[in-house]
PDB file of N, CA and C in Angstrom:
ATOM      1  N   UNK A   1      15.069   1.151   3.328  1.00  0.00           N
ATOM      2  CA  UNK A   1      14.087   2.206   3.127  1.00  0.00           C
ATOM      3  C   UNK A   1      13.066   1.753   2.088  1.00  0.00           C
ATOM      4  N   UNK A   2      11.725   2.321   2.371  1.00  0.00           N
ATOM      5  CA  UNK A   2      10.343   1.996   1.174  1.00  0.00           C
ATOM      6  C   UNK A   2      10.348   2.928   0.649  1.00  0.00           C
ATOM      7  N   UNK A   3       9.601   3.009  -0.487  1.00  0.00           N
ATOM      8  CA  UNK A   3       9.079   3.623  -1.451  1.00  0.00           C
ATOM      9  C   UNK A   3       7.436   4.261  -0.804  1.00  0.00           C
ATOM     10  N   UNK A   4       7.620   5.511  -0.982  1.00  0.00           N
ATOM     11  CA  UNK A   4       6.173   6.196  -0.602  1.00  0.00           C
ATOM     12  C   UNK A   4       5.607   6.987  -1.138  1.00  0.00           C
ATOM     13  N   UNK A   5       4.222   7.340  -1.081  1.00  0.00           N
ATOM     14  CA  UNK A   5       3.837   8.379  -1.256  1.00  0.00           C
ATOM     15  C   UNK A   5       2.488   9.483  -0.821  1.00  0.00           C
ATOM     16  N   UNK A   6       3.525  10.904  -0.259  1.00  0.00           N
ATOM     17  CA  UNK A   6       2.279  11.328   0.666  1.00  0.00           C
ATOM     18  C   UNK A   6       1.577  12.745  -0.448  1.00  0.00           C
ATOM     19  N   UNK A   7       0.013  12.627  -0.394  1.00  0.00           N
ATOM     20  CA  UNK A   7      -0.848  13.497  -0.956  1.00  0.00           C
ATOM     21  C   UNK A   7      -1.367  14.586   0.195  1.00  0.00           C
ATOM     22  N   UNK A   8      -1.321  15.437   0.205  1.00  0.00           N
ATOM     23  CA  UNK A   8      -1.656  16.646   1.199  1.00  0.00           C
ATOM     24  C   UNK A   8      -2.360  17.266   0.394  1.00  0.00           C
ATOM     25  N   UNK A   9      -3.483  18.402   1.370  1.00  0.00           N
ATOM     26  CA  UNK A   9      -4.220  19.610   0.919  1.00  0.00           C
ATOM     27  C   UNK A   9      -4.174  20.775   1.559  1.00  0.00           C
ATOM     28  N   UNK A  10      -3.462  21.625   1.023  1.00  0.00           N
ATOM     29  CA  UNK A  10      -3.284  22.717   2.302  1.00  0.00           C
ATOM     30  C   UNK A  10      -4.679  23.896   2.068  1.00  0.00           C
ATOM     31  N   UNK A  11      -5.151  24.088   2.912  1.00  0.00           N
ATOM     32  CA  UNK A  11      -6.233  25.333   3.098  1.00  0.00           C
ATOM     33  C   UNK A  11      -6.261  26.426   1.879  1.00  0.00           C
ATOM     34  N   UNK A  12      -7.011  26.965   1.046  1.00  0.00           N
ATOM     35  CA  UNK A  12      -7.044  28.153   0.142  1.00  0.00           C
ATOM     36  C   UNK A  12      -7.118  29.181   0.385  1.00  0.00           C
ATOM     37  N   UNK A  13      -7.193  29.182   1.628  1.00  0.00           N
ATOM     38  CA  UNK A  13      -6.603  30.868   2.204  1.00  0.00           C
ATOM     39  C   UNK A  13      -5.282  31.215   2.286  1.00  0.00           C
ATOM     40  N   UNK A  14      -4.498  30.362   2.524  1.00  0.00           N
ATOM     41  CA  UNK A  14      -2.770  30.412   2.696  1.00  0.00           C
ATOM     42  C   UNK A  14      -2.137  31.159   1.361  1.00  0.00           C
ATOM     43  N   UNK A  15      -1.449  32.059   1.529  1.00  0.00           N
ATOM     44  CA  UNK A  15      -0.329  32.865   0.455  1.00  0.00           C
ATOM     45  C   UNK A  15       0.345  32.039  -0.535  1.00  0.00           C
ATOM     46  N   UNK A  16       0.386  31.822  -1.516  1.00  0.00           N
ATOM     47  CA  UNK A  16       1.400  30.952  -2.309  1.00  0.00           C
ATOM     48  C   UNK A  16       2.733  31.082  -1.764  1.00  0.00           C
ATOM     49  N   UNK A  17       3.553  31.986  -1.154  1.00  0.00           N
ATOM     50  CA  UNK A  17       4.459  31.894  -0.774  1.00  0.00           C
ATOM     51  C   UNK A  17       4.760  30.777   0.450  1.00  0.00           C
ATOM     52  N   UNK A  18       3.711  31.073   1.310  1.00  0.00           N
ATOM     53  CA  UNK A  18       3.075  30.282   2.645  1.00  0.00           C
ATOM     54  C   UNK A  18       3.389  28.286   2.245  1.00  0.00           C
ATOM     55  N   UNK A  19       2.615  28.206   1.093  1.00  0.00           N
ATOM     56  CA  UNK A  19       2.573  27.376   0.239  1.00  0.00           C
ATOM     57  C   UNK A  19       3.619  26.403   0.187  1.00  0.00           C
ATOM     58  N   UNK A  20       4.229  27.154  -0.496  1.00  0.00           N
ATOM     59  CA  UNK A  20       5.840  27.131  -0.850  1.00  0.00           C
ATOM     60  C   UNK A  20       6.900  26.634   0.520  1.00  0.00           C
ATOM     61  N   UNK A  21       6.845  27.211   1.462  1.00  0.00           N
ATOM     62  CA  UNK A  21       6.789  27.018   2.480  1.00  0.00           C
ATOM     63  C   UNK A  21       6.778  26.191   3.174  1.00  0.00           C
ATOM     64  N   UNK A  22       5.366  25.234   3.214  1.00  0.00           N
ATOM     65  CA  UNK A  22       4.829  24.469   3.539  1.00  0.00           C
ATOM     66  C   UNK A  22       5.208  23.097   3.077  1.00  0.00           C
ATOM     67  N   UNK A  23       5.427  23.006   1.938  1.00  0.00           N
ATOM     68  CA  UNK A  23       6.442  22.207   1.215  1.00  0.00           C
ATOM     69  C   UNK A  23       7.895  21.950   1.300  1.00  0.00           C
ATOM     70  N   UNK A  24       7.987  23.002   1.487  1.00  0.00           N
ATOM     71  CA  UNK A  24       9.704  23.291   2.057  1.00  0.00           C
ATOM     72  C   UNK A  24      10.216  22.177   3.247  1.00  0.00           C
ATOM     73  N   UNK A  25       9.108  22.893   4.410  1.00  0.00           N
ATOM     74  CA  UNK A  25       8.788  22.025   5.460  1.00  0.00           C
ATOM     75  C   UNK A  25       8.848  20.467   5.787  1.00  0.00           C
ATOM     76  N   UNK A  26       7.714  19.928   4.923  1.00  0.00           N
ATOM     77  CA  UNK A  26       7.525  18.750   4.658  1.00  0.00           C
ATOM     78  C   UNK A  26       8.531  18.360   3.980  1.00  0.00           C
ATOM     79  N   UNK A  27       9.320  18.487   2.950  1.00  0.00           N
ATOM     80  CA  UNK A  27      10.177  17.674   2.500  1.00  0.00           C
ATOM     81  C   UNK A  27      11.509  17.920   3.134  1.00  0.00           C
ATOM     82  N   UNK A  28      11.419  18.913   4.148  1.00  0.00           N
ATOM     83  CA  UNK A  28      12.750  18.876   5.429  1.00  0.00           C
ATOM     84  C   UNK A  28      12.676  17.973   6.001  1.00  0.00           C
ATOM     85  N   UNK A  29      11.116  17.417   6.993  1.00  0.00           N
ATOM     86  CA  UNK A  29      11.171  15.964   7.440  1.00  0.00           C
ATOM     87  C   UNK A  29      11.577  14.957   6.885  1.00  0.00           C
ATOM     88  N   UNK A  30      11.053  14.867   5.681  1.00  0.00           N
ATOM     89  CA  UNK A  30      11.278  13.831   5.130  1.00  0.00           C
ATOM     90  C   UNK A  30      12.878  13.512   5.007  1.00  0.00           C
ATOM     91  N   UNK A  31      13.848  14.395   4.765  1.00  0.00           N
ATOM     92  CA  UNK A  31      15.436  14.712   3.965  1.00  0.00           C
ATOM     93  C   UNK A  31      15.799  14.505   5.610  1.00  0.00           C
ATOM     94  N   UNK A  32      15.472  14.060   6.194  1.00  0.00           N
ATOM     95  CA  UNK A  32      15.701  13.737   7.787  1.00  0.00           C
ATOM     96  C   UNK A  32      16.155  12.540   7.749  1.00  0.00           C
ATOM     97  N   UNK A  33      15.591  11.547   6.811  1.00  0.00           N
ATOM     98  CA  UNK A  33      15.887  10.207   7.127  1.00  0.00           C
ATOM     99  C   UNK A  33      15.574   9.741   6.386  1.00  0.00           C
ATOM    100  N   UNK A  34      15.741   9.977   5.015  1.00  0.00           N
ATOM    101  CA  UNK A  34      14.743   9.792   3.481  1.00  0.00           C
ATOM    102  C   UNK A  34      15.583  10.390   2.722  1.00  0.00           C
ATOM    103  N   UNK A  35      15.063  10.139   1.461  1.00  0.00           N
ATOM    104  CA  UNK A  35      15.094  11.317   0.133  1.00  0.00           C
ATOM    105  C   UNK A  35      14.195  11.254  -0.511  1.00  0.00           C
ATOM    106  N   UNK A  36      13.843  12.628  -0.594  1.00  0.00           N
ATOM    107  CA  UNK A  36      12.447  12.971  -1.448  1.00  0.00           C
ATOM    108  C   UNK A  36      13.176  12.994  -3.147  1.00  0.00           C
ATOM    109  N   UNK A  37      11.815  11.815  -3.739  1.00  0.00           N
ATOM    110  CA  UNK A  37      12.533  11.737  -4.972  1.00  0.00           C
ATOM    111  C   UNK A  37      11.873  12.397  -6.729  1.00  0.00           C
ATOM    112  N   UNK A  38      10.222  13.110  -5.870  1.00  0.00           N
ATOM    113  CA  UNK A  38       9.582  13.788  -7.157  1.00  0.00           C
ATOM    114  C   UNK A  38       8.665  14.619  -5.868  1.00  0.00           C
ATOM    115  N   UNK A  39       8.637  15.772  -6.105  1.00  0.00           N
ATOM    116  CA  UNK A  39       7.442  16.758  -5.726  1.00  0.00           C
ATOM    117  C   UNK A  39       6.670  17.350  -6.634  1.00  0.00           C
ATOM    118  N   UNK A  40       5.189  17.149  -6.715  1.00  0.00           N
ATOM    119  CA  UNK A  40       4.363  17.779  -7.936  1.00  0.00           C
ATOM    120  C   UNK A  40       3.619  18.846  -6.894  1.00  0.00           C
ATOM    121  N   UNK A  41       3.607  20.391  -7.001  1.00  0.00           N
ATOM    122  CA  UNK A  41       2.237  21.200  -6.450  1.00  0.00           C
ATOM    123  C   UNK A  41       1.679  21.703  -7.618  1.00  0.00           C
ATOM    124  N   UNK A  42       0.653  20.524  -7.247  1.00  0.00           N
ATOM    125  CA  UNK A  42      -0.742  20.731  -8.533  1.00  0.00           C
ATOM    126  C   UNK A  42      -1.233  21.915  -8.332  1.00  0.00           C
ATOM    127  N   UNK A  43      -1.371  22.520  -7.273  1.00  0.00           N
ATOM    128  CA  UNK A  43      -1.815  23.931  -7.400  1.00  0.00           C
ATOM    129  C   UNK A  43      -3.515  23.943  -6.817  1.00  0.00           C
ATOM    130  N   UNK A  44      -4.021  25.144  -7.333  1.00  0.00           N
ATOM    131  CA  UNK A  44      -5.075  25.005  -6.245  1.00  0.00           C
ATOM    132  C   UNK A  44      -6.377  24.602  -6.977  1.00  0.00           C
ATOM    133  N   UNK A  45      -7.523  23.673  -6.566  1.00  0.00           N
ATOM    134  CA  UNK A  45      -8.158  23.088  -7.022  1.00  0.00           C
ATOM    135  C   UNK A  45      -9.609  22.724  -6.255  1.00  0.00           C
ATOM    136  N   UNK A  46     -10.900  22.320  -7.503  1.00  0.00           N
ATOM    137  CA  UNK A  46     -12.204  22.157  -6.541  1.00  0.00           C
ATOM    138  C   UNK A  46     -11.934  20.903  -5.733  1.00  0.00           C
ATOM    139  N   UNK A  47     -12.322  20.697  -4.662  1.00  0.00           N
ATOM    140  CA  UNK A  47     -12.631  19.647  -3.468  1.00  0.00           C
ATOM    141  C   UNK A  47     -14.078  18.899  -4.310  1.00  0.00           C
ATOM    142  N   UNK A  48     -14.180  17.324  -4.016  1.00  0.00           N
ATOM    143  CA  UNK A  48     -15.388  16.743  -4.266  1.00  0.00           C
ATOM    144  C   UNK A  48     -16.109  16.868  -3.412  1.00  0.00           C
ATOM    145  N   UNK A  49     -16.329  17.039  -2.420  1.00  0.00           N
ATOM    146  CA  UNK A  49     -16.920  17.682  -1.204  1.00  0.00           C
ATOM    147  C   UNK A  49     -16.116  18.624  -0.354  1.00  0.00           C
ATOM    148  N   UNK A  50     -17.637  19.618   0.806  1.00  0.00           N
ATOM    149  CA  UNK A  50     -16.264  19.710   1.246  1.00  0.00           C
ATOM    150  C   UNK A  50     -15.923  19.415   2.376  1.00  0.00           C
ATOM    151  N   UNK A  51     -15.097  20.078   3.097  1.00  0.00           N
ATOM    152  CA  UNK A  51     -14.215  19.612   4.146  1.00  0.00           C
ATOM    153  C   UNK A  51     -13.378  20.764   4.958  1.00  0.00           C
ATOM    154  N   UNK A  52     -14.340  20.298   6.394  1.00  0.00           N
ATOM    155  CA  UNK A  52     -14.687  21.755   7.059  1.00  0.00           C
ATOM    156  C   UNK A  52     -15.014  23.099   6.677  1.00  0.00           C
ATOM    157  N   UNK A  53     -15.713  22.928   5.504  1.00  0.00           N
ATOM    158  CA  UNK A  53     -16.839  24.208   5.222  1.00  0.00           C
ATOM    159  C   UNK A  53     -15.887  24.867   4.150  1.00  0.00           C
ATOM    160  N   UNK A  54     -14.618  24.006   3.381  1.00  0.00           N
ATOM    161  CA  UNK A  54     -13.874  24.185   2.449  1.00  0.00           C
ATOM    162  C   UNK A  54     -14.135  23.563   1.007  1.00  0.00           C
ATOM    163  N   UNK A  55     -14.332  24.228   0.103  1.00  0.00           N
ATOM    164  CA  UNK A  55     -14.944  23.647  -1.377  1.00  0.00           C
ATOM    165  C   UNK A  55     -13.194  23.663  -2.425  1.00  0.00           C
ATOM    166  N   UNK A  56     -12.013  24.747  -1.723  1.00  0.00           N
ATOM    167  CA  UNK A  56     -11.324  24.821  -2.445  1.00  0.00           C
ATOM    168  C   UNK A  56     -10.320  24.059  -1.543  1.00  0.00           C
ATOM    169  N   UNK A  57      -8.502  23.511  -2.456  1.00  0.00           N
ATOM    170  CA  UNK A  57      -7.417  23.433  -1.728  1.00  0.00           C
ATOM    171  C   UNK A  57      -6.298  23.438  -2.584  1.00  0.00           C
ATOM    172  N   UNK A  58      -4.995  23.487  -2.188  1.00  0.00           N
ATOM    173  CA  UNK A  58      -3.773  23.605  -3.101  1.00  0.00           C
ATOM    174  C   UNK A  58      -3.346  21.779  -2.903  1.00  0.00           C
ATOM    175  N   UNK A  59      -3.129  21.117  -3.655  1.00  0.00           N
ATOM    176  CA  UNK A  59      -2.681  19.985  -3.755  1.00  0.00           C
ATOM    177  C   UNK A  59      -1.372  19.822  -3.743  1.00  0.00           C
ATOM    178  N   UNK A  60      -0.635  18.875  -3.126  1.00  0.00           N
ATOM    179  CA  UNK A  60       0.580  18.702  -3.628  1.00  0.00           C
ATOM    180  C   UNK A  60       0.732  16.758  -3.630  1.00  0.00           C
ATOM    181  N   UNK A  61       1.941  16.504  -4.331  1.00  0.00           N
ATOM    182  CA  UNK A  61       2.211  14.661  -3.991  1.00  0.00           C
ATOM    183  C   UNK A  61       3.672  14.973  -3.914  1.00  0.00           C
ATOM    184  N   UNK A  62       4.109  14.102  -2.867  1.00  0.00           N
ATOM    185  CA  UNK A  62       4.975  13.814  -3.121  1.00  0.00           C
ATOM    186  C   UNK A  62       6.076  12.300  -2.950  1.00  0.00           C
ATOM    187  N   UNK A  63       6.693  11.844  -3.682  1.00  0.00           N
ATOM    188  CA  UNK A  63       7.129  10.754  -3.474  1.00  0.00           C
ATOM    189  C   UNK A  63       8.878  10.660  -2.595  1.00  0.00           C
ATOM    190  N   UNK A  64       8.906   9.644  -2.158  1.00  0.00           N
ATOM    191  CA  UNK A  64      10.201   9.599  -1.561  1.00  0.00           C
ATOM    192  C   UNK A  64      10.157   8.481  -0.883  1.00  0.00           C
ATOM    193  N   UNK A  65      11.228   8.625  -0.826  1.00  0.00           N
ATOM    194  CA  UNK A  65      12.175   6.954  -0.036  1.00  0.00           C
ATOM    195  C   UNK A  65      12.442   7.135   1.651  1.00  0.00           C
ATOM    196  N   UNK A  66      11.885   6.627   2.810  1.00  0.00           N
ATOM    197  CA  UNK A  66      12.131   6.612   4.085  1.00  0.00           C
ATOM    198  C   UNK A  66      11.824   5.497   4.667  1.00  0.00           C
ATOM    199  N   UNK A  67      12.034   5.729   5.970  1.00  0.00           N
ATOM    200  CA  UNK A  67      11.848   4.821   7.055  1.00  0.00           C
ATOM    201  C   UNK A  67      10.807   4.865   7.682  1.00  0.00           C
ATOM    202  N   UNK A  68       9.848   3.848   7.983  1.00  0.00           N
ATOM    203  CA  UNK A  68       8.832   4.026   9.273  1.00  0.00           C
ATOM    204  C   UNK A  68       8.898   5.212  10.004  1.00  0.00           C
ATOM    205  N   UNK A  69       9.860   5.121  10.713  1.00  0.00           N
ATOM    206  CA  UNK A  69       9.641   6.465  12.047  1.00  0.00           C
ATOM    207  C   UNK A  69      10.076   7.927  10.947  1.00  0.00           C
ATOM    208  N   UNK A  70      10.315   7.887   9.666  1.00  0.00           N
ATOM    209  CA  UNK A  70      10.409   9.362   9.512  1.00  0.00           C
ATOM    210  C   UNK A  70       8.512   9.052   8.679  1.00  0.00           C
ATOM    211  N   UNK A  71       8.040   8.489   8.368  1.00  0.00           N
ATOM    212  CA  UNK A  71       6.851   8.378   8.015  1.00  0.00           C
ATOM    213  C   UNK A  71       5.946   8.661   8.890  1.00  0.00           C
ATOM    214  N   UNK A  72       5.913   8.279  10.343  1.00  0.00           N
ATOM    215  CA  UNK A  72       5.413   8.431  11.402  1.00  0.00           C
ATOM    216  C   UNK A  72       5.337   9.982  11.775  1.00  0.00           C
ATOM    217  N   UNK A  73       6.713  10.335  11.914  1.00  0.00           N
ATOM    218  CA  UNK A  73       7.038  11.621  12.099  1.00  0.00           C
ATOM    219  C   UNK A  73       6.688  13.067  11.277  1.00  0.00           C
ATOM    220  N   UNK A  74       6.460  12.177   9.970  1.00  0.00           N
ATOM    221  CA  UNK A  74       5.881  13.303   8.840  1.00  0.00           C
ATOM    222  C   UNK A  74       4.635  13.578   9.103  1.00  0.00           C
ATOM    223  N   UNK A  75       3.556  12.229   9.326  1.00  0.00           N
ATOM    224  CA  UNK A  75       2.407  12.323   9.790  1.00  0.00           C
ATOM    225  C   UNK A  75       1.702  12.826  11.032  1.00  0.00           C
ATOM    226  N   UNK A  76       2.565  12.837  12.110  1.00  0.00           N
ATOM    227  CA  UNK A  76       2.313  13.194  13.035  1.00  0.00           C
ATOM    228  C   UNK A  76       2.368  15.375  13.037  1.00  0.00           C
ATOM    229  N   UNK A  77       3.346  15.519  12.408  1.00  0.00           N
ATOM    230  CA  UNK A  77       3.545  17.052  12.408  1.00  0.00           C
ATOM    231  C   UNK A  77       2.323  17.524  11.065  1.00  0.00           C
ATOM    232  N   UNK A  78       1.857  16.460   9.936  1.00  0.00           N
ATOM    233  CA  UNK A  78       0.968  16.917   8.936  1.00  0.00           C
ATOM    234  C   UNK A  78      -0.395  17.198   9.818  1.00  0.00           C
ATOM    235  N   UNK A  79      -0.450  16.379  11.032  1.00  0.00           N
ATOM    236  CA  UNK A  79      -2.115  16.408  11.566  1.00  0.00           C
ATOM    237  C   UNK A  79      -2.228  17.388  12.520  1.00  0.00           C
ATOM    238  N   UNK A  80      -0.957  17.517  13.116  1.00  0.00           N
ATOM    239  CA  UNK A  80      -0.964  19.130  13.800  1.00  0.00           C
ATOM    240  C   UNK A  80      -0.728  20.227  13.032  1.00  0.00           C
ATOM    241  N   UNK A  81      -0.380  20.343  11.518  1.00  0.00           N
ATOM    242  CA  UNK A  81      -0.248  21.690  11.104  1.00  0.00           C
ATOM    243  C   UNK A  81      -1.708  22.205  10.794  1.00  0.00           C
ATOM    244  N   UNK A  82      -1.973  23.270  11.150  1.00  0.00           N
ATOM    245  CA  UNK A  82      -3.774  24.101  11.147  1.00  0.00           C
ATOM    246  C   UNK A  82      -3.747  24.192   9.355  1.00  0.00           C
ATOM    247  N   UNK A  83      -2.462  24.266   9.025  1.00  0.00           N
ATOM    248  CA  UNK A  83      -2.675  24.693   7.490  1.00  0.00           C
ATOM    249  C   UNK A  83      -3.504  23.405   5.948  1.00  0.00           C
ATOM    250  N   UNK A  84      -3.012  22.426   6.920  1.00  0.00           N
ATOM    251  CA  UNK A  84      -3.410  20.962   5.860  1.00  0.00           C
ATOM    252  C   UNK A  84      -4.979  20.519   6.738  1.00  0.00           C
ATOM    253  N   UNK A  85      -5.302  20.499   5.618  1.00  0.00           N
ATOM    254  CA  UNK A  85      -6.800  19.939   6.000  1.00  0.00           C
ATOM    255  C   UNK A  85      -7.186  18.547   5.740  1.00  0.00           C
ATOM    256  N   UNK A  86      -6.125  17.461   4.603  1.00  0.00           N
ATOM    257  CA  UNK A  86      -6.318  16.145   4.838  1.00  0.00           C
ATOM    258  C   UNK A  86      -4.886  15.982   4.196  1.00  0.00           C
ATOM    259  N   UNK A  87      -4.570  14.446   4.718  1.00  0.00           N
ATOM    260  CA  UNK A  87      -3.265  14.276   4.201  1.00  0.00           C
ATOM    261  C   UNK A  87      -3.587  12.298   3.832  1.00  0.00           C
ATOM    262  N   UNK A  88      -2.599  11.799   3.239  1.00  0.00           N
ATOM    263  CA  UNK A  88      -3.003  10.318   3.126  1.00  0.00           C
ATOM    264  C   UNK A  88      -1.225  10.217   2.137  1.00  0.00           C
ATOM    265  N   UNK A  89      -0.991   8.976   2.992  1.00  0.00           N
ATOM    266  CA  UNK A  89       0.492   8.495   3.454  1.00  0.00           C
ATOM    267  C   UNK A  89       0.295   6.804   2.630  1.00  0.00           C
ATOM    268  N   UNK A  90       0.735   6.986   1.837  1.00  0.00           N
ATOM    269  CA  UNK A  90       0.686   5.409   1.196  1.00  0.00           C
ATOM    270  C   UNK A  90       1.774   5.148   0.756  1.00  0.00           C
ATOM    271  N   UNK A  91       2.206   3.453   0.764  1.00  0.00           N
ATOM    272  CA  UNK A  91       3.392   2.894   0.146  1.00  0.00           C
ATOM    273  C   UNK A  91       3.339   2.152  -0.983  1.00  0.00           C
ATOM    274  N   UNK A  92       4.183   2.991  -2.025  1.00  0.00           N
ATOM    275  CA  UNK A  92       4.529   2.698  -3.100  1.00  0.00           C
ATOM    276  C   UNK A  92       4.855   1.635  -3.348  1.00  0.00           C
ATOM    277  N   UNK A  93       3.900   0.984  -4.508  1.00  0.00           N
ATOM    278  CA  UNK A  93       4.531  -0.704  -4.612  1.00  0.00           C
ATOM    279  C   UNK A  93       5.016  -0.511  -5.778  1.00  0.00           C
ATOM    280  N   UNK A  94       4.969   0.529  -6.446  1.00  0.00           N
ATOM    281  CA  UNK A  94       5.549   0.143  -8.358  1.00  0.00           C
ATOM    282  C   UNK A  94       6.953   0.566  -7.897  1.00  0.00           C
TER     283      UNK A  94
END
């Protein structure tokens, strides 16, 4: 297993609970075939531009240990959820 780490933005219309949620979610995939080993939700914040007519978003990072296909698999369900508006999947070299 690698070392990773995925940054998401979920929409500022969504409920903090929703939120919460949403996270929940994502680090279920991940605990699929991984272990998630730090989750930060930075909370909600200005966009440097925006993105689809969005100036605000709730941030989260999170790091964890998986395999290709659960990486694949995380990404694939992040680009179909309506709720995340960008996501970016990188591997941890430290």
């Amino acid at each position: 297993m690698r070392k990773y780490e995925v940054m998401y933005i979920i929409r500022p219309d969504v409920e903090q609970e929703n939120v919460q949620a949403l996270v929940d979610k994502f680090n279920g995939i991940i605990s699929n075939g991984g272990e998630v080993t730090k989750t930060d939700v930075i909370g909600k914040r200005r966009l440097a531009y925006e993105i689809n007519k969005l100036r605000d978003g709730y941030f989260v990072l999170v790091h964890f240990n998986a395999t290709t296909e659960v990486v694949n698999e995380l990404d694939r369900i992040m680009k179909i959820t309506d709720e995340v508006i960008r996501t970016l999947i990188v591997r941890d070299v430290a």
